[in-house]
N, C-alpha and C. Protein backbone atom coordinates (compact mmCIF):
# COMPACT_ATOMS: atom_id res chain seq x y z
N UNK A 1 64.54 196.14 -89.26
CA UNK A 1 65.89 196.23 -89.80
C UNK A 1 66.52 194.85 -89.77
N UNK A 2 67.61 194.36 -90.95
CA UNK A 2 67.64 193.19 -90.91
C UNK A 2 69.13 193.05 -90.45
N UNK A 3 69.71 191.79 -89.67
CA UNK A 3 70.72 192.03 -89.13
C UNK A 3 72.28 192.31 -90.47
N UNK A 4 71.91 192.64 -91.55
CA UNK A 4 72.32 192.76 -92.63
C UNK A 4 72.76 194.20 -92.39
N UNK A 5 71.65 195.01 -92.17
CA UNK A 5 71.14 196.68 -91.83
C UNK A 5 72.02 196.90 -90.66
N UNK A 6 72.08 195.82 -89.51
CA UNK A 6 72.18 196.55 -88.02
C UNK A 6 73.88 196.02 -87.88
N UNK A 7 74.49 195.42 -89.08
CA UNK A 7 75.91 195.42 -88.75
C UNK A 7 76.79 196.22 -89.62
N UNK A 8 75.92 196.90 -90.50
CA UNK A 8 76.27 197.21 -91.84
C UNK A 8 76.95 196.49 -92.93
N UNK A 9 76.83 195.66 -93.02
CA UNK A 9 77.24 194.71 -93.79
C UNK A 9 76.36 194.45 -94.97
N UNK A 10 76.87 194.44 -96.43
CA UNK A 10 75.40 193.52 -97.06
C UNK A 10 76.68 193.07 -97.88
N UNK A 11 76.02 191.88 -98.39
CA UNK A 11 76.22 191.02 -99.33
C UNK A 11 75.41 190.15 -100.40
N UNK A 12 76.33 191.06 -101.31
CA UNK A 12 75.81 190.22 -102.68
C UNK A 12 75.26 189.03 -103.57
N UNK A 13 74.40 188.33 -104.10
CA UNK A 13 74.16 187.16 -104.31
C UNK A 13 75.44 186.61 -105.13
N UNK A 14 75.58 185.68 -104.56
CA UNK A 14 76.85 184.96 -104.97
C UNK A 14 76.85 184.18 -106.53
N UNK A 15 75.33 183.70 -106.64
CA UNK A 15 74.91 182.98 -108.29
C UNK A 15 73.29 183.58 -108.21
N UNK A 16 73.14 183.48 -109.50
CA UNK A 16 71.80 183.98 -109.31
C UNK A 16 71.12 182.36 -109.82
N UNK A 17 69.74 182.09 -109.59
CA UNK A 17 69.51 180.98 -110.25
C UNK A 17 68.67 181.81 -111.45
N UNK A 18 68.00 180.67 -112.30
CA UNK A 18 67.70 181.08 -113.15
C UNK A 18 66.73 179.49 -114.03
N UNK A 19 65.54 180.20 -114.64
CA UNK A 19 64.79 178.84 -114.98
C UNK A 19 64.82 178.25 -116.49
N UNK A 20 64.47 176.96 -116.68
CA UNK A 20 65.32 176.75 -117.63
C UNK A 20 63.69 176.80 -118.39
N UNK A 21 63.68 176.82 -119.78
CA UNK A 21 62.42 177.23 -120.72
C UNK A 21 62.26 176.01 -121.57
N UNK A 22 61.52 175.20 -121.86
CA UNK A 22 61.83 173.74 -122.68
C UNK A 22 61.98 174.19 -124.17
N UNK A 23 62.11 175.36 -124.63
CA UNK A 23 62.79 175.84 -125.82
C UNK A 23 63.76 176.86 -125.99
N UNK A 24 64.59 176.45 -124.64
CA UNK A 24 65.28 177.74 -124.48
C UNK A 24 66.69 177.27 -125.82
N UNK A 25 66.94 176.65 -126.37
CA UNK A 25 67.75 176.36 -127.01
C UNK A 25 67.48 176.76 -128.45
N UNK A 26 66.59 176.54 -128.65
CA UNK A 26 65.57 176.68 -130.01
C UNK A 26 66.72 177.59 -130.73
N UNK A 27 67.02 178.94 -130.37
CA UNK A 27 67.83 180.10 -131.28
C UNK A 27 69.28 179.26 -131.60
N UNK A 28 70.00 178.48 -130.51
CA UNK A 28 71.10 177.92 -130.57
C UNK A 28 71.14 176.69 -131.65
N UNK A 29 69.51 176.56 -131.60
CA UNK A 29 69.54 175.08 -133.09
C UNK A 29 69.57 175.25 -134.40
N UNK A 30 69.63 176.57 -134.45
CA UNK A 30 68.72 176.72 -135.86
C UNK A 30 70.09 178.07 -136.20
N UNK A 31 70.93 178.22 -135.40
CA UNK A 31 72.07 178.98 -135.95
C UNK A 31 73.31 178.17 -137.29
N UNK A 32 73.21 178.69 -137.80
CA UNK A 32 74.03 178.78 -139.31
C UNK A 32 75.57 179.31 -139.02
N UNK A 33 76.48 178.32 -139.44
CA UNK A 33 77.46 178.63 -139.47
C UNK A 33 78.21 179.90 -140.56
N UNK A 34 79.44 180.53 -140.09
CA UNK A 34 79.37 182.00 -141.15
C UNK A 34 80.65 181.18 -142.21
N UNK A 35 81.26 181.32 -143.02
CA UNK A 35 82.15 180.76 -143.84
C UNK A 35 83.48 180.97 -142.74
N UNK A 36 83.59 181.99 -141.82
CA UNK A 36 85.00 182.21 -141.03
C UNK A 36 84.46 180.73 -139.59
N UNK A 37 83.12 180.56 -139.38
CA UNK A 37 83.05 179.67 -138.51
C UNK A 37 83.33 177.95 -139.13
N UNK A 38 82.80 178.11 -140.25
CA UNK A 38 83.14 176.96 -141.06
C UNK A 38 84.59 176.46 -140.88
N UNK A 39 85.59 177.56 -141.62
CA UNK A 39 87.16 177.57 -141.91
C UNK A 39 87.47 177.23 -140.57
N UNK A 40 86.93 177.98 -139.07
CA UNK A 40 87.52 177.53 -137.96
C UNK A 40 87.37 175.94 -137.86
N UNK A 41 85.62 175.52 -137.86
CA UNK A 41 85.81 173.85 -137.60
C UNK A 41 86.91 173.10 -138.48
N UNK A 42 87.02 173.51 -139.44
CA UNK A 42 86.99 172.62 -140.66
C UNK A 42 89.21 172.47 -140.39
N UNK A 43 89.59 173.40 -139.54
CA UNK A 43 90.77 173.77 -139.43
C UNK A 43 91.64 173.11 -137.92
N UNK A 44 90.30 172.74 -136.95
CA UNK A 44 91.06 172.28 -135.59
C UNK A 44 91.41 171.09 -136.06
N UNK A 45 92.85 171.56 -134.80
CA UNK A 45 93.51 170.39 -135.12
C UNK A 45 93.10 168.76 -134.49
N UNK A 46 93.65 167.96 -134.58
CA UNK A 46 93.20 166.62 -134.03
C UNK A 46 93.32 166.26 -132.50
N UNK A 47 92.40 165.93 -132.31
CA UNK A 47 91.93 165.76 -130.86
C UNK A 47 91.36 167.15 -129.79
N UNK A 48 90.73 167.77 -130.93
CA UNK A 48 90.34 169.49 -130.16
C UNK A 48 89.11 169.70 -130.68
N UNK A 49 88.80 170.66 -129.90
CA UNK A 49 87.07 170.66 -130.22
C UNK A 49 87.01 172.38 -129.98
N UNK A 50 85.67 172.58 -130.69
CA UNK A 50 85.06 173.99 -130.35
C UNK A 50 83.93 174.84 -129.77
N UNK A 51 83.94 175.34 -128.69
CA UNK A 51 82.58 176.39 -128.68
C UNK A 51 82.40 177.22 -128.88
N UNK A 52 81.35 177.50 -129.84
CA UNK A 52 80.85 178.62 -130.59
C UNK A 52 79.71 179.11 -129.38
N UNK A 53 80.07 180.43 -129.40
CA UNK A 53 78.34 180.89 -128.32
C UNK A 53 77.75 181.32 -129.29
N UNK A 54 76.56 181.38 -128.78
CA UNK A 54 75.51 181.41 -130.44
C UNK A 54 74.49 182.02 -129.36
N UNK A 55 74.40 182.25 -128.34
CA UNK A 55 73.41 183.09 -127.78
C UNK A 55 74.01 183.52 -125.83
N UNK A 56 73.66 184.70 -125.46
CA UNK A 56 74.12 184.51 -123.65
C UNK A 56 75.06 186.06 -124.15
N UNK A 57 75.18 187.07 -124.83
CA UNK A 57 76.16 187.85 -124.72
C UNK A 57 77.52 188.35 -125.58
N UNK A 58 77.87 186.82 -125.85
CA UNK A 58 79.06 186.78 -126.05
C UNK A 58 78.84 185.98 -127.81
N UNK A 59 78.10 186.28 -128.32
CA UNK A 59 77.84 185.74 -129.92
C UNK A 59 78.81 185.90 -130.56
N UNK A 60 79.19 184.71 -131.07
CA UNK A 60 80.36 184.84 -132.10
C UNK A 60 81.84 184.84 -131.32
N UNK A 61 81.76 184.38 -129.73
CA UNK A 61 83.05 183.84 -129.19
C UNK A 61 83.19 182.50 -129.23
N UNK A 62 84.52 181.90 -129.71
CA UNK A 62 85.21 181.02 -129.66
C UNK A 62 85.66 180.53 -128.66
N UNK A 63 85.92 179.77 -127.67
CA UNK A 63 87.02 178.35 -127.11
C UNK A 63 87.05 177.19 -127.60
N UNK A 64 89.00 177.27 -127.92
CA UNK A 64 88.92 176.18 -128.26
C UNK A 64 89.17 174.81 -126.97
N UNK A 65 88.78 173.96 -126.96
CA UNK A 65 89.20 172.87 -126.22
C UNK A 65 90.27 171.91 -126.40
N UNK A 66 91.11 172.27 -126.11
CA UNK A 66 92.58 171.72 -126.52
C UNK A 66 93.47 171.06 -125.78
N UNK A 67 93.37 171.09 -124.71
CA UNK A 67 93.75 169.84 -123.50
C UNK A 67 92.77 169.47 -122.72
N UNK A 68 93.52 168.40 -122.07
CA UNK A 68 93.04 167.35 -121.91
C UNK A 68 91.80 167.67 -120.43
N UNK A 69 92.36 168.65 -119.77
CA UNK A 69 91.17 169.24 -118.51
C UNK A 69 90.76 170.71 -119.14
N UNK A 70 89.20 170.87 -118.88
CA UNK A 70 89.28 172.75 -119.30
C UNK A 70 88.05 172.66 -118.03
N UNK A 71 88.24 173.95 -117.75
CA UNK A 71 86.86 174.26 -116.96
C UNK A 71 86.54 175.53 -117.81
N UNK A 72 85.25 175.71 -117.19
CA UNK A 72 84.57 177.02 -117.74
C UNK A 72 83.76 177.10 -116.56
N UNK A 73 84.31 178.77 -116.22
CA UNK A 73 83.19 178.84 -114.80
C UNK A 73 83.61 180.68 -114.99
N UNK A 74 82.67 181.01 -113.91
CA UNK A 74 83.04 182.40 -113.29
C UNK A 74 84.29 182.83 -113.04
N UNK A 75 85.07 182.25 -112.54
CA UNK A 75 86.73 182.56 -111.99
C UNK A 75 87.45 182.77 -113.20
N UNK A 76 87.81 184.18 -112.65
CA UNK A 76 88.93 184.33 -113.51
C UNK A 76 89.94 183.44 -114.25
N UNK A 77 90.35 182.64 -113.08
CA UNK A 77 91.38 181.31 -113.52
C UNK A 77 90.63 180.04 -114.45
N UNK A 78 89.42 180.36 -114.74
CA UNK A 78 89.18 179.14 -115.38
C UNK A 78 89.30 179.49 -117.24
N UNK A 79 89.45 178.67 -117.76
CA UNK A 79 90.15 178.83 -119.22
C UNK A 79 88.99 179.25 -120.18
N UNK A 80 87.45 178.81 -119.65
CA UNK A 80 86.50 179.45 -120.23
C UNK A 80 86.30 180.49 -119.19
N UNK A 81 86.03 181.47 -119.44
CA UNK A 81 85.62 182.79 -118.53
C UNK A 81 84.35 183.09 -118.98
N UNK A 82 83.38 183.04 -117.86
CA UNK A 82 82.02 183.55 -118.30
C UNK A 82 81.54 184.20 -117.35
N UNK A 83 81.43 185.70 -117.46
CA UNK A 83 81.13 186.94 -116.55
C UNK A 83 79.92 186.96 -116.30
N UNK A 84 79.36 186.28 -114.96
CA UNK A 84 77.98 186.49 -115.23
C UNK A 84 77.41 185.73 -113.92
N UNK A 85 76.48 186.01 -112.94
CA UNK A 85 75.80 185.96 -111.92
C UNK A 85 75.21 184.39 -112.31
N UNK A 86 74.63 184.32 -113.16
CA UNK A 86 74.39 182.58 -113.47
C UNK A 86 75.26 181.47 -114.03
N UNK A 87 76.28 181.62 -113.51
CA UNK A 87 77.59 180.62 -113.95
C UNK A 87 78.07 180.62 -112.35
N UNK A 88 78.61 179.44 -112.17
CA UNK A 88 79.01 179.09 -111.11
C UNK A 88 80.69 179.36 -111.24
N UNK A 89 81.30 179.76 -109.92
CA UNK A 89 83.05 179.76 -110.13
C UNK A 89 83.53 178.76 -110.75
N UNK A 90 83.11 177.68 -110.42
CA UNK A 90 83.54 176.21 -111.18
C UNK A 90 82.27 175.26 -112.06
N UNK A 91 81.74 176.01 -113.08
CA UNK A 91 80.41 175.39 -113.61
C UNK A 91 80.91 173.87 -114.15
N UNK A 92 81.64 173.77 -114.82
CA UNK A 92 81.72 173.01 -116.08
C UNK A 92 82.78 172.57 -116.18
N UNK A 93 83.37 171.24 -116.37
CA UNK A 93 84.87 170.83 -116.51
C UNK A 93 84.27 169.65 -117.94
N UNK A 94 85.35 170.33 -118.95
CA UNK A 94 85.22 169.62 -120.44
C UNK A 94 86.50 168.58 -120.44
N UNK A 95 86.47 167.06 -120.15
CA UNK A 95 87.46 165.95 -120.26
C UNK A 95 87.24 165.76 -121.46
N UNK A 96 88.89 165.52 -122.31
CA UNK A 96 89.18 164.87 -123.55
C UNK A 96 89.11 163.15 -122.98
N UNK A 97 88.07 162.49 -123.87
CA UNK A 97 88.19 161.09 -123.83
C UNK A 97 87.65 160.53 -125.49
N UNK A 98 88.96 159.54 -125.82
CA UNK A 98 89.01 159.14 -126.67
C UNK A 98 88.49 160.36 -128.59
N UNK A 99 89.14 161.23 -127.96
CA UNK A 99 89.30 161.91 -129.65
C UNK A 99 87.91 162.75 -129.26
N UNK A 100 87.43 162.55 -128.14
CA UNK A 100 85.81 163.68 -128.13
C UNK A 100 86.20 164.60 -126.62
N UNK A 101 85.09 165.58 -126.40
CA UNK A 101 85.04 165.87 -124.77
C UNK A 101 83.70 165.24 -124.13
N UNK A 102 83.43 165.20 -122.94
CA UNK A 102 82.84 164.80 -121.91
C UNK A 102 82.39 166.25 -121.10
N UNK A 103 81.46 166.74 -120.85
CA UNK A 103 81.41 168.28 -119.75
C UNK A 103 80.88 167.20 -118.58
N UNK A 104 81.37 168.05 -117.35
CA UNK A 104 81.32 167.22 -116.39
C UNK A 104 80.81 168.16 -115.20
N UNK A 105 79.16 168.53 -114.80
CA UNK A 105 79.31 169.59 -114.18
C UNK A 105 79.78 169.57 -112.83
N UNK A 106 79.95 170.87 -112.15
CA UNK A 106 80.85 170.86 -111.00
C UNK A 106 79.95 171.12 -110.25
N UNK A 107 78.94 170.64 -110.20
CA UNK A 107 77.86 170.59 -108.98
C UNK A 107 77.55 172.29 -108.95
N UNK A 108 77.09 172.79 -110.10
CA UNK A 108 76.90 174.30 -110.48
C UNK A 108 75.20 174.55 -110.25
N UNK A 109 75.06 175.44 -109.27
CA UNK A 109 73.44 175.94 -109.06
C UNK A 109 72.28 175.92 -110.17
N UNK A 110 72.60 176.31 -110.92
CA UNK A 110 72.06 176.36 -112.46
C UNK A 110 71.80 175.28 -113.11
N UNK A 111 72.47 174.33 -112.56
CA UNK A 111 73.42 173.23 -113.80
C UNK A 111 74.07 173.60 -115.67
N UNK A 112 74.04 172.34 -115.74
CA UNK A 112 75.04 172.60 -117.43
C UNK A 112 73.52 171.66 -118.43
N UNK A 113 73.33 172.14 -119.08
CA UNK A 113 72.62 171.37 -120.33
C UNK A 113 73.08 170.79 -121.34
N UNK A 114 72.94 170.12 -121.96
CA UNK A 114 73.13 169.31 -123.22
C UNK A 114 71.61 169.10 -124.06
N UNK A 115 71.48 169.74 -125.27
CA UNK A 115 70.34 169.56 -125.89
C UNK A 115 69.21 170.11 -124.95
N UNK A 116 69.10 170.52 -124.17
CA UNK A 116 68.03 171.29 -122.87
C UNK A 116 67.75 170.24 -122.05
N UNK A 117 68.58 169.13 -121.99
CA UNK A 117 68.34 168.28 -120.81
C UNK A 117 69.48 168.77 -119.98
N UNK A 118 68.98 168.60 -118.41
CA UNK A 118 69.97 169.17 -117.26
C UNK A 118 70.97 167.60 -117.32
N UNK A 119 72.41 167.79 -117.65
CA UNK A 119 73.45 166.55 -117.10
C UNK A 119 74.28 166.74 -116.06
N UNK A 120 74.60 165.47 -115.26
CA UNK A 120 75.46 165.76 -114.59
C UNK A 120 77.03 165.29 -115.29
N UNK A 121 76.96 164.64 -116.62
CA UNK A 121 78.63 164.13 -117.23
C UNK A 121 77.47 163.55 -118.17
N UNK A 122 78.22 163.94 -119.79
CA UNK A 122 77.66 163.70 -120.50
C UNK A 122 78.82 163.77 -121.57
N UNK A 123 79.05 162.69 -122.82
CA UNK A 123 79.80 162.74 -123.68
C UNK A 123 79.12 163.63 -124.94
N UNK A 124 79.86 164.45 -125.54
CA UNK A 124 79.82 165.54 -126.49
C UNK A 124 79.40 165.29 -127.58
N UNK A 125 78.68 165.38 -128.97
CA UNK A 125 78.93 165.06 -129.89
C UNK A 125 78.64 166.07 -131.19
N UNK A 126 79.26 165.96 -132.11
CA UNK A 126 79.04 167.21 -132.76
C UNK A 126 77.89 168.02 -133.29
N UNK A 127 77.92 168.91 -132.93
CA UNK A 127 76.59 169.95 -132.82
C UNK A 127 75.89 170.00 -131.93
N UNK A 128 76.04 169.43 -130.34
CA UNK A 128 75.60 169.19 -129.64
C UNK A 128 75.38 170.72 -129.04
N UNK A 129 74.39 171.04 -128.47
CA UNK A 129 73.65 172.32 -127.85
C UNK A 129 74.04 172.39 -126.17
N UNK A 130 74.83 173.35 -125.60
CA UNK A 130 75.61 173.46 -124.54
C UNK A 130 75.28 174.35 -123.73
N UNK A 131 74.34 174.58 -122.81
CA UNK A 131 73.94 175.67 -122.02
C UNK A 131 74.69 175.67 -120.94
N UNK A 132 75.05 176.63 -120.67
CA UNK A 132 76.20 177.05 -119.22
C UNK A 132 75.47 178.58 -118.55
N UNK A 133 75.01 178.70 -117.77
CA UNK A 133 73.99 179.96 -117.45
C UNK A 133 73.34 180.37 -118.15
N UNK A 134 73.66 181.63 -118.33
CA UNK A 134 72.91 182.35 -119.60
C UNK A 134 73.15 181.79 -121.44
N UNK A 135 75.06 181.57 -121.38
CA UNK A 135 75.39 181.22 -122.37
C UNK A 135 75.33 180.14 -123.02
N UNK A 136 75.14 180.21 -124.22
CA UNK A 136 74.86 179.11 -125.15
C UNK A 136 75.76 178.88 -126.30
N UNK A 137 75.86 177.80 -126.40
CA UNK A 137 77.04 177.24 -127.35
C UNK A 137 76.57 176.17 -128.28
N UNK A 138 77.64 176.04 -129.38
CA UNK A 138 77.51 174.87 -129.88
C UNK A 138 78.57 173.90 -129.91
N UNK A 139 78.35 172.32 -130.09
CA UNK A 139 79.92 172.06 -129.60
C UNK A 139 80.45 171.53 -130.86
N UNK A 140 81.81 171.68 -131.57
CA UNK A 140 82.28 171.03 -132.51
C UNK A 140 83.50 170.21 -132.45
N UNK A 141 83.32 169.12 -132.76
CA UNK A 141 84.63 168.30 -132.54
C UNK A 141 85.68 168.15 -133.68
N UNK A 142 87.00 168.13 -133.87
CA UNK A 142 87.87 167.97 -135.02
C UNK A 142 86.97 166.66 -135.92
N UNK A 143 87.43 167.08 -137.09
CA UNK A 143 87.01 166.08 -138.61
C UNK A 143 88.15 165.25 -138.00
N UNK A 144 89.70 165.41 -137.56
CA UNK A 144 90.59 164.72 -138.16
C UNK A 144 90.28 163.82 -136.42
N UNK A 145 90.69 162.60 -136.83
CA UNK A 145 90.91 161.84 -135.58
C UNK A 145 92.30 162.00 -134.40
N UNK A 146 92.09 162.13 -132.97
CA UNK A 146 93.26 162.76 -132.21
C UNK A 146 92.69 161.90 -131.06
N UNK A 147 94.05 161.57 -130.42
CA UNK A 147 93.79 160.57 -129.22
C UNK A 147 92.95 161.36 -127.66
């Protein structure tokens, strides 16, 4: 019996890990924008950016990135919300620098990807391939220039 058993206590895994596949992106590259995803890029305003999930659950959700700090983690309180055992409470913090974002991971079990390389701060660029646990994104930055 494990002292888990003999206090009655158990507890839950807090993150799950999870392995990364050297084509796990592959579905996220080769996704086609729909004419309503188009109108969205083609429509943010200046100095904002977008993630499209394109695979992880949540297909066809939007955040936009629109100030200047965003996180995206497990916690409720974070502005990306991603429900899910392989996302860390605090995975991912997206900095506006100079008219683009930056993801900056938060020292997340999993880590954050860019293109299927693991980063620890990496500047964004458009169409860039965004793994955050399970979920997958694509990233789009405004056409119009914004400080």
């Amino acid at each position: 019996m494990s002292n888990h058993e003999k206090s009655g206590t158990q507890a839950g895994p807090e993150t799950t890990s999870i392995q990364i596949v050297g084509d796990v992106l592959a579905h996220a590259a080769h996704h086609k924008l729909s004419e309503s995803e188009q109108n969205a890029v083609a429509s943010l305003p200046p100095g904002s950016a977008l993630l499209l999930e394109t695979n992880g659950g949540l297909t066809g959700a939007r955040f936009l990135l629109d100030r200047d700090e965003i996180v995206a983690g497990r916690h409720p309180a974070c502005s990306v919300f991603l429900d899910d055992v392989t996302v860390s409470r605090r995975h991912v913090e997206f900095i506006r620098r100079s008219g683009t974002f930056e993801a900056v991971d938060q020292s997340s079990l999993n880590g954050t990807y860019v293109n299927g390389d693991r980063v620890a701060t990496k500047v964004l660029e458009n169409g860039d391939q965004v793994q955050i646990g399970k979920f997958r994104f694509t990233y789009y930055h405004s056409v119009q220039n914004g400080s």
